[in-house]
C-alpha atoms as a PDB file:
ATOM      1  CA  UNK A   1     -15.799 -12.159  22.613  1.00  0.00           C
ATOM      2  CA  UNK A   2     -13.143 -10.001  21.887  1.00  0.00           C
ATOM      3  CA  UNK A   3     -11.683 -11.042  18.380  1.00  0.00           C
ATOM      4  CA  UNK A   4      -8.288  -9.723  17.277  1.00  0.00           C
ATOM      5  CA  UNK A   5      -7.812  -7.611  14.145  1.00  0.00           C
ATOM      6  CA  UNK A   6      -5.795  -6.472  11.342  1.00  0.00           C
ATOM      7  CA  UNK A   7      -6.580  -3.671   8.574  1.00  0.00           C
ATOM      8  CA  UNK A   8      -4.683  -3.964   5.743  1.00  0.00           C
ATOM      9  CA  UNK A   9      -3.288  -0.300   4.702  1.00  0.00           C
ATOM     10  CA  UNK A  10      -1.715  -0.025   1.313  1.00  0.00           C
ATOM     11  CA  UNK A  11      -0.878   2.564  -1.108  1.00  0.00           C
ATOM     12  CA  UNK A  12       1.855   4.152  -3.273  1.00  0.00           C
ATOM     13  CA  UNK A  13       5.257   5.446  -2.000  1.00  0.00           C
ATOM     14  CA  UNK A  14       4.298   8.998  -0.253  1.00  0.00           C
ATOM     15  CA  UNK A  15       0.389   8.860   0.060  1.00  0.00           C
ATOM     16  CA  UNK A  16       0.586   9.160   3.720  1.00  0.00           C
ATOM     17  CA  UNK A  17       0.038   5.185   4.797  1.00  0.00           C
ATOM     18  CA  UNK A  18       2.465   5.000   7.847  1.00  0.00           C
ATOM     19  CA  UNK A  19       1.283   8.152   9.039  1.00  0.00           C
ATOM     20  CA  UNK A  20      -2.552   7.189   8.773  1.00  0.00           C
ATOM     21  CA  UNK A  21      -1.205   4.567  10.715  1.00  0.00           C
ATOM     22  CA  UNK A  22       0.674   5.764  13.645  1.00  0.00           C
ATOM     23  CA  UNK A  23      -2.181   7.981  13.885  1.00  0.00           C
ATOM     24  CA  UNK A  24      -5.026   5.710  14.172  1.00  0.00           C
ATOM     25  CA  UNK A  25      -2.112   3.073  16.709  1.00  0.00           C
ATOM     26  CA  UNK A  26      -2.224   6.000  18.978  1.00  0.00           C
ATOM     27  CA  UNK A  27      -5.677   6.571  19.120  1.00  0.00           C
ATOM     28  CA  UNK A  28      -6.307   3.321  19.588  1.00  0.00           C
ATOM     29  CA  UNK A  29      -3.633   2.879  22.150  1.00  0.00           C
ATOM     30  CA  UNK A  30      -4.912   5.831  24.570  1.00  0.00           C
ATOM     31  CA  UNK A  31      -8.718   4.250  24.329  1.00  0.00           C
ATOM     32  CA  UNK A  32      -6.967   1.313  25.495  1.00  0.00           C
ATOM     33  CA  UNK A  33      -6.662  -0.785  22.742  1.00  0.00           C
ATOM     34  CA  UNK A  34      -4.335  -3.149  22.057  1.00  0.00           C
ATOM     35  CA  UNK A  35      -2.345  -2.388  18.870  1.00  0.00           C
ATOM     36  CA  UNK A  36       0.198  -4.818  16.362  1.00  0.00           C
ATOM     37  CA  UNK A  37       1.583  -3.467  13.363  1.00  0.00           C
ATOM     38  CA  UNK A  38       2.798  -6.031  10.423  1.00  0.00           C
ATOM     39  CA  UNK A  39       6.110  -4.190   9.939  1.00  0.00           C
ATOM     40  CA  UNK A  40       7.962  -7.435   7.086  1.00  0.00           C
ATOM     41  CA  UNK A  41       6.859 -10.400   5.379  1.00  0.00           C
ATOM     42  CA  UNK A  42       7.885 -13.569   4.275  1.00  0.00           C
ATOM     43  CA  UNK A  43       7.625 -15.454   1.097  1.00  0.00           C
ATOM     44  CA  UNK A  44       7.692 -18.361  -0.468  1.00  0.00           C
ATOM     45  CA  UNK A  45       9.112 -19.007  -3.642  1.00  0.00           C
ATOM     46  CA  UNK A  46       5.890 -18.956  -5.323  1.00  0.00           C
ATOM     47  CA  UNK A  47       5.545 -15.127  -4.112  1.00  0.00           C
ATOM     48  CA  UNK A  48       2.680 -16.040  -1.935  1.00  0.00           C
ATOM     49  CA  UNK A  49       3.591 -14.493   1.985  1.00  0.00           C
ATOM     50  CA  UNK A  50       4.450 -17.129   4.224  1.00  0.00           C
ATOM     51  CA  UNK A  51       3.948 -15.289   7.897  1.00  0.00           C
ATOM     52  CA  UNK A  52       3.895 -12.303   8.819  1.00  0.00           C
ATOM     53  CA  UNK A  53       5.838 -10.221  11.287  1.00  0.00           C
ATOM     54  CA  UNK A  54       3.875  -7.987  13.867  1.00  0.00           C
ATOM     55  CA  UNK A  55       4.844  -5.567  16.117  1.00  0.00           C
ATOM     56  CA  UNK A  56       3.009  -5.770  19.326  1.00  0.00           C
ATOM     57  CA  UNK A  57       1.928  -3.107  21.484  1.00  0.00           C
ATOM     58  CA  UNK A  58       5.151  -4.038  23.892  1.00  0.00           C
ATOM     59  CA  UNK A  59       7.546  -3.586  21.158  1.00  0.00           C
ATOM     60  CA  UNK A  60       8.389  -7.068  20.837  1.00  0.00           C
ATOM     61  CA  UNK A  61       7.654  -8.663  17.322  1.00  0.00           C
ATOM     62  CA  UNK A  62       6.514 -11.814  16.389  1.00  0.00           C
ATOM     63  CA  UNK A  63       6.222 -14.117  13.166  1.00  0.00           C
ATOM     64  CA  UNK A  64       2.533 -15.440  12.224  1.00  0.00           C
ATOM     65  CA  UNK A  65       2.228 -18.180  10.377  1.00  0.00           C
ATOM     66  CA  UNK A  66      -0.318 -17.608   7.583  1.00  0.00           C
ATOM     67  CA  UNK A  67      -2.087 -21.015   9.218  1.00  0.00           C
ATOM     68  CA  UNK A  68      -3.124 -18.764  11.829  1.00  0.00           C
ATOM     69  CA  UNK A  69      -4.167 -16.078   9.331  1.00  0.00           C
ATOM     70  CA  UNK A  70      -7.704 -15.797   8.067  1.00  0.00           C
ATOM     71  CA  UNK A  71      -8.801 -13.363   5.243  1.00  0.00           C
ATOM     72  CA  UNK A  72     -12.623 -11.546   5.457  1.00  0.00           C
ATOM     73  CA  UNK A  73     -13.219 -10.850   1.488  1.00  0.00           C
ATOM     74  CA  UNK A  74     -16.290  -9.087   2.114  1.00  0.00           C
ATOM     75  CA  UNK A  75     -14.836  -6.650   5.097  1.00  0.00           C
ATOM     76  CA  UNK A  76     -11.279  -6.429   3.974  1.00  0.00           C
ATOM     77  CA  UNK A  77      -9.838  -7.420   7.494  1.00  0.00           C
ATOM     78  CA  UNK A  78      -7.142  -9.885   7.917  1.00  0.00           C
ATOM     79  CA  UNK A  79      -7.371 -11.454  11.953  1.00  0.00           C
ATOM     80  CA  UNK A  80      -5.710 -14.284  13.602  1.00  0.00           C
ATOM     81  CA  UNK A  81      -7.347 -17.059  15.824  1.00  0.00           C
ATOM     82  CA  UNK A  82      -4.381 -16.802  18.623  1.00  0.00           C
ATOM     83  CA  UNK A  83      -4.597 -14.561  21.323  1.00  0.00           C
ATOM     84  CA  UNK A  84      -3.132 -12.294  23.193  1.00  0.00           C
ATOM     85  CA  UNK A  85      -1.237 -15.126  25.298  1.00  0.00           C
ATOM     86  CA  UNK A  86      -0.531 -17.149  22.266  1.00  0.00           C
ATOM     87  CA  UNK A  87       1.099 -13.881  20.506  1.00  0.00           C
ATOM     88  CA  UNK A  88       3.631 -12.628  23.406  1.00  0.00           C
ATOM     89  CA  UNK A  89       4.036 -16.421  24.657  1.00  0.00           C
ATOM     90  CA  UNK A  90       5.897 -16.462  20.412  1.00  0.00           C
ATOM     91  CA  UNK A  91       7.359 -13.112  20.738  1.00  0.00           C
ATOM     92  CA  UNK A  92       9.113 -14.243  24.233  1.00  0.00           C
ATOM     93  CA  UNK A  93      10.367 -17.739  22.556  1.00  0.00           C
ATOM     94  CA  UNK A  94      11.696 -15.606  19.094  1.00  0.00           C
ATOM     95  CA  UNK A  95      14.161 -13.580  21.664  1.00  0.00           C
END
């Protein structure tokens, strides 16, 4: 089964995160890959983030509920349970 993920990239201002990451979307990209960037977030008014928006690999975003959000402690990996469908079915509806 092929599950979808997300690695969390953080850092301070200058360290080189959005490069690491364009880098690594492109590599992924031309082995085939499909690729989604979390480019905002929302939150509440506790601070805690809401949904998140992702850029998908067609350039249309979408908002992800943190429902559909599941956190992996142990491997530091943030993934969704919708798919592919799901994902550009919710980007189409946002336009």
């Amino acid at each position: 089964m092929n599950v979808p993920m997300f690695v969390v990239v953080g850092g301070m201002l200058g360290a080189g995160k959005t490069s690491l990451v364009v880098a690594a979307a492109r590599r992924l990209l031309e082995q085939g890959r499909r690729v989604g960037v979390v480019t905002d977030t929302s939150h509440g008014r506790n601070g805690r983030v809401t949904a998140l928006l992702v850029r998908l690999d067609n350039n249309r975003s979408v908002w992800i509920d943190v429902t559909d959000v599941r956190y992996n402690r142990a491997d530091r990996v943030v993934m969704t349970n919708l798919d592919r469908n799901d994902l550009r079915r919710m980007a189409d509806q946002r336009l």
